[in-house]
C-alpha atoms as a PDB file:
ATOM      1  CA  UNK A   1       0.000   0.000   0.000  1.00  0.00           C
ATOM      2  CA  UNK A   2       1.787   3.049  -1.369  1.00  0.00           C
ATOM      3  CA  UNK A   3      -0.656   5.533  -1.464  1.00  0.00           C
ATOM      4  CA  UNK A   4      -1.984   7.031   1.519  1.00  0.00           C
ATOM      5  CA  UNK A   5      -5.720   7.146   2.787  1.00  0.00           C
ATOM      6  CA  UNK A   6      -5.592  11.138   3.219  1.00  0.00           C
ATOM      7  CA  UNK A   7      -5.437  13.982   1.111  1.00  0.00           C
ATOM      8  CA  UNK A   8      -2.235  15.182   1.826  1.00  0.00           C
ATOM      9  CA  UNK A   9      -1.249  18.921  -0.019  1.00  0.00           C
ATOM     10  CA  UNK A  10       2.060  18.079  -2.117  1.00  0.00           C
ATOM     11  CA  UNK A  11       5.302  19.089  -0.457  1.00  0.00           C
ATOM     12  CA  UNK A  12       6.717  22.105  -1.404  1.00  0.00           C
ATOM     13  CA  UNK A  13       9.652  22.125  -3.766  1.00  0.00           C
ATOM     14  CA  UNK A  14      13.260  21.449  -2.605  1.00  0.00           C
ATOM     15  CA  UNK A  15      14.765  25.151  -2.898  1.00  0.00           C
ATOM     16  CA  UNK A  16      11.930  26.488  -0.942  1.00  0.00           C
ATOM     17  CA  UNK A  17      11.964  23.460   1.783  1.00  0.00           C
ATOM     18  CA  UNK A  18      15.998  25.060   1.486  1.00  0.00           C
ATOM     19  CA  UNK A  19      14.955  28.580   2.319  1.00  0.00           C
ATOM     20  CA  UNK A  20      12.194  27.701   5.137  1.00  0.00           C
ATOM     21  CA  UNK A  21      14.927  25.458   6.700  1.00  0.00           C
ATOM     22  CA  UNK A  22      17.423  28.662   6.622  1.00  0.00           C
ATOM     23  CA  UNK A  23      14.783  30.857   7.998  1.00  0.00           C
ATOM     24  CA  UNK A  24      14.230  28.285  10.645  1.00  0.00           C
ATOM     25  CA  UNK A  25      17.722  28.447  11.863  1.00  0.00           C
ATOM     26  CA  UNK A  26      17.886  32.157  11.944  1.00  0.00           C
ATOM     27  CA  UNK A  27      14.638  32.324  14.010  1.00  0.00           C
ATOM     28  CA  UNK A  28      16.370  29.794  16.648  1.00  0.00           C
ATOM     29  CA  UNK A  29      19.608  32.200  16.797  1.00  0.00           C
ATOM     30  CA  UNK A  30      17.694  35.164  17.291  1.00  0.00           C
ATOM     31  CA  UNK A  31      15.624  33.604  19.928  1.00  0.00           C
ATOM     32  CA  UNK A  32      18.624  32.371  21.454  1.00  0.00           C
ATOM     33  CA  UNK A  33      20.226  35.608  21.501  1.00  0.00           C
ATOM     34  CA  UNK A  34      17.055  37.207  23.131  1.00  0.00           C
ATOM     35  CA  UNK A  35      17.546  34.190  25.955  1.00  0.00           C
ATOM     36  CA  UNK A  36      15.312  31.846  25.303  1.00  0.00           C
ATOM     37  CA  UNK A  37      15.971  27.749  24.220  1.00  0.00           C
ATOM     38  CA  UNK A  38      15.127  27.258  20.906  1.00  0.00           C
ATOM     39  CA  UNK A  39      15.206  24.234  19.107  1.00  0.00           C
ATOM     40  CA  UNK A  40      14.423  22.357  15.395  1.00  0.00           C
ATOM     41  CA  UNK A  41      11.872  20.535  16.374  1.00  0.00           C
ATOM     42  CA  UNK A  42      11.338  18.898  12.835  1.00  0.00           C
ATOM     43  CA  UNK A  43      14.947  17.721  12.937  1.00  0.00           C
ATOM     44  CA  UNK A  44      14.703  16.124  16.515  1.00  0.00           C
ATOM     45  CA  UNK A  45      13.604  12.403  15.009  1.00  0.00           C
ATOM     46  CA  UNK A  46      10.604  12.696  17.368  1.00  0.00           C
ATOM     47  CA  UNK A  47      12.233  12.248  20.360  1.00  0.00           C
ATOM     48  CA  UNK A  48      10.846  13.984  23.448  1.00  0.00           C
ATOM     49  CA  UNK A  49      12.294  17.177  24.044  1.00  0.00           C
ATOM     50  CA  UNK A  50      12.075  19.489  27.098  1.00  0.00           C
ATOM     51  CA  UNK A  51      10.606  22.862  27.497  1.00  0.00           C
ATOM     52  CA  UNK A  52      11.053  26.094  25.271  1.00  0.00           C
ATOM     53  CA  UNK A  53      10.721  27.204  22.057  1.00  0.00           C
ATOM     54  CA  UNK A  54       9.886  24.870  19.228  1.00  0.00           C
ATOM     55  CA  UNK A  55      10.882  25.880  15.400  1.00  0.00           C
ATOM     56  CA  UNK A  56       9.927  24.040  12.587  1.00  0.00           C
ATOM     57  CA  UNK A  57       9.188  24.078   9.071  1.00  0.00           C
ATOM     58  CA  UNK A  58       5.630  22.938   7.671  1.00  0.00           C
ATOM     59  CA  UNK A  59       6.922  21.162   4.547  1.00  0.00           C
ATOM     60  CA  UNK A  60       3.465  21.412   2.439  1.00  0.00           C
ATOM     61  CA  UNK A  61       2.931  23.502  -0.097  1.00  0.00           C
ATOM     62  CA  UNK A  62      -0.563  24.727   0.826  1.00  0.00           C
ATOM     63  CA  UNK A  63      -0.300  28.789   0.908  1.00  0.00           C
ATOM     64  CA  UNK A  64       0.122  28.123   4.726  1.00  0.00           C
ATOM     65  CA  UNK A  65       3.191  26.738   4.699  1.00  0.00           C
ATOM     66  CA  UNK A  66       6.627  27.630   5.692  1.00  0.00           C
ATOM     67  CA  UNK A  67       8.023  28.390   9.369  1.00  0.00           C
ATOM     68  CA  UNK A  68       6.437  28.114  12.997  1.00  0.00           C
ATOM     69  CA  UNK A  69       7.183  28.988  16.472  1.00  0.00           C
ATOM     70  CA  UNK A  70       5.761  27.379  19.497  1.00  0.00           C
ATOM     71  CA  UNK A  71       6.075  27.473  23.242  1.00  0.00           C
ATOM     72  CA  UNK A  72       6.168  24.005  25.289  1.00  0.00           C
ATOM     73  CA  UNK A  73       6.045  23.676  28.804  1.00  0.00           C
ATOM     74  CA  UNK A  74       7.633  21.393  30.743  1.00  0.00           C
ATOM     75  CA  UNK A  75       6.258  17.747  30.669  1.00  0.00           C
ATOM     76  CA  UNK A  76       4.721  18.283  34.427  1.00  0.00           C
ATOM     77  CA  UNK A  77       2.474  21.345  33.527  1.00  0.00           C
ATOM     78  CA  UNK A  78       1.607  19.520  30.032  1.00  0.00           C
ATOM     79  CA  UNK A  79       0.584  15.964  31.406  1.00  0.00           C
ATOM     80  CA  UNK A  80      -1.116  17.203  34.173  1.00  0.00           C
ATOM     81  CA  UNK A  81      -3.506  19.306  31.837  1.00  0.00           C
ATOM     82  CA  UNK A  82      -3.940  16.442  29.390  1.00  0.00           C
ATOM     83  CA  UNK A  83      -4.965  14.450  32.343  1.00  0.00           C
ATOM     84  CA  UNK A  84      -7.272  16.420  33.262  1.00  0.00           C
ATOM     85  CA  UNK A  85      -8.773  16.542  30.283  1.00  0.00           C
ATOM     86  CA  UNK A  86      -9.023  13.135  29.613  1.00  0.00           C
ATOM     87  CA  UNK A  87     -10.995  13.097  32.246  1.00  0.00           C
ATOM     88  CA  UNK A  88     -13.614  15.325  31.316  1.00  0.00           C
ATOM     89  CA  UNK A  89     -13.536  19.371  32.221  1.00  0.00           C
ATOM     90  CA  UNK A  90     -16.081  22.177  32.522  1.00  0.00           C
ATOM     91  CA  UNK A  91     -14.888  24.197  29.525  1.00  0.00           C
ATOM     92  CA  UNK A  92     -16.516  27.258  30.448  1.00  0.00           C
ATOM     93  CA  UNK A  93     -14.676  26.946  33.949  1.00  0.00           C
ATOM     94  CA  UNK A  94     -11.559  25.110  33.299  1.00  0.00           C
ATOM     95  CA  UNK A  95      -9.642  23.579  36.136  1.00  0.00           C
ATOM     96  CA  UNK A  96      -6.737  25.969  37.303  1.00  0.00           C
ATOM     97  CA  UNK A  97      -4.097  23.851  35.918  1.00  0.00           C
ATOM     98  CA  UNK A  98      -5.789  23.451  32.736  1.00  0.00           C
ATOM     99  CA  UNK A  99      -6.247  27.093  32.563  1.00  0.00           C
ATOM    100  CA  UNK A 100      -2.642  27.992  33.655  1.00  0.00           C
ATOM    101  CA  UNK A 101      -1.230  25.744  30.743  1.00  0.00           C
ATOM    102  CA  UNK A 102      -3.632  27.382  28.450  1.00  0.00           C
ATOM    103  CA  UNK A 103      -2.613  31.403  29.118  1.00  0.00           C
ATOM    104  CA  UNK A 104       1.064  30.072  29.345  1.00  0.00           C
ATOM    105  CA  UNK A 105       0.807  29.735  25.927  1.00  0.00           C
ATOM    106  CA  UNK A 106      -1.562  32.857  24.658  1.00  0.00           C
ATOM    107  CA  UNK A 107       1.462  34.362  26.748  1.00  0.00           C
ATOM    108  CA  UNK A 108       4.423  32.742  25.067  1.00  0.00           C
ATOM    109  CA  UNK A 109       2.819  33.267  21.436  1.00  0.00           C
ATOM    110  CA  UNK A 110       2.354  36.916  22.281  1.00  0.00           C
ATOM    111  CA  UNK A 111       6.023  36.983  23.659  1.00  0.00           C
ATOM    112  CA  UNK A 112       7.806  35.377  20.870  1.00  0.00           C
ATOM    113  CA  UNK A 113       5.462  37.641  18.145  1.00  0.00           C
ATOM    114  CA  UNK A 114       6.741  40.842  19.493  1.00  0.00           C
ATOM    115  CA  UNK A 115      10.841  39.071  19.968  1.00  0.00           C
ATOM    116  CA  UNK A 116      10.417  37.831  16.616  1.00  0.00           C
ATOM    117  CA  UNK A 117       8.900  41.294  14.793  1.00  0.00           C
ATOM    118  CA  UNK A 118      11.475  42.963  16.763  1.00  0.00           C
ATOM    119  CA  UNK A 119      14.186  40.913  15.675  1.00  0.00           C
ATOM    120  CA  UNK A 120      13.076  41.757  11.969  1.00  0.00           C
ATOM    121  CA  UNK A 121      10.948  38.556  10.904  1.00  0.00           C
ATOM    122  CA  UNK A 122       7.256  39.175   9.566  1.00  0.00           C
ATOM    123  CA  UNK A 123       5.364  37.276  11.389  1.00  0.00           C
ATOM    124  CA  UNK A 124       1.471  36.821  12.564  1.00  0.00           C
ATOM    125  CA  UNK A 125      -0.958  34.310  14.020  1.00  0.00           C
ATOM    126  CA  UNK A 126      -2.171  31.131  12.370  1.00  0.00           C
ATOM    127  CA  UNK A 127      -5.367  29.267  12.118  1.00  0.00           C
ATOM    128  CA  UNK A 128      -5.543  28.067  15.714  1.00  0.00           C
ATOM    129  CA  UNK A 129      -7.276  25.002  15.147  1.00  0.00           C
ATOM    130  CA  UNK A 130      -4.531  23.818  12.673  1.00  0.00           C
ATOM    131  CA  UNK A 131      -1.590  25.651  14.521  1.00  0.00           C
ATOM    132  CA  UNK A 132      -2.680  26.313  18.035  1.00  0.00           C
ATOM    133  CA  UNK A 133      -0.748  28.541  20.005  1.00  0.00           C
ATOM    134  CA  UNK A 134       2.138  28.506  17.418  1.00  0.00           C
ATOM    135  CA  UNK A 135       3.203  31.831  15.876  1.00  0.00           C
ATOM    136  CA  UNK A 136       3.918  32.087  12.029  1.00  0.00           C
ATOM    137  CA  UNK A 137       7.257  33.167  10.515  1.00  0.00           C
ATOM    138  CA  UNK A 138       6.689  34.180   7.264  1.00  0.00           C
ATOM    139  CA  UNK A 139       9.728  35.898   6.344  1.00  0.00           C
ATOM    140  CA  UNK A 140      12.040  38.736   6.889  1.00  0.00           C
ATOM    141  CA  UNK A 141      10.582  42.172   6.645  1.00  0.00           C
ATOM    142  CA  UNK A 142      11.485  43.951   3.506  1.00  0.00           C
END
């Protein structure tokens, strides 16, 4: 079985994939000079990672592709959210924890949108339901 059962966008082309992966790296020096841990989170062969900033490139050429930033806590704060909410939660009243987890990140993505703006990237906010919290890198500002 070669073909797959969902209808995957096609990749984006190899010299773009190059320039995304380039833009990636800058955003993770930048970061790193403004003090935070960044990482390449698409090169990390899926292994579990602690907390900071996550870069990587969304390989698919689908007009919403390219470079994105995200904040993750540390394993504690995340597992005992998804717990919860395994559980069942109130999502009009949200458990503390589950709440604290959830402005932690509105916070981070509005931290690392003004860092990375600052630092001269053009960035803005994705779909959250595809992206969450994540913050978009489109490019350097002209």
């Amino acid at each position: 079985m070669s073909e797959s059962m969902f209808d995957l966008p096609p990749k984006a082309p190899p010299e773009l994939l190059a320039e995304w992966s380039d833009l990636a790296d800058r955003v993770c020096r930048e970061l790193a000079l403004a003090g935070l841990s960044a990482r390449r989170g698409d090169l990390d062969g899926g292994r579990p990672v602690g907390p900071g900033v996550e870069v990587h490139v969304d390989p698919f050429a689908d007009g919403g592709s390219g470079v994105y930033v995200d904040w993750r806590t540390d394993e504690e704060l995340t597992t005992g959210a998804v717990e919860l909410f395994e559980k069942g939660i109130d999502f009009t009243d949200p458990p503390p924890l589950v709440r604290h987890h959830r402005d932690v990140h509105r916070f981070m993505q509005e931290a690392l949108l003004g860092i990375l703006a600052s630092a001269g990237f053009e960035v803005e906010v994705p779909d959250p339901h595809t992206y969450g919290s994540a913050a978009w890198v489109k490019g350097l500002r002209a």
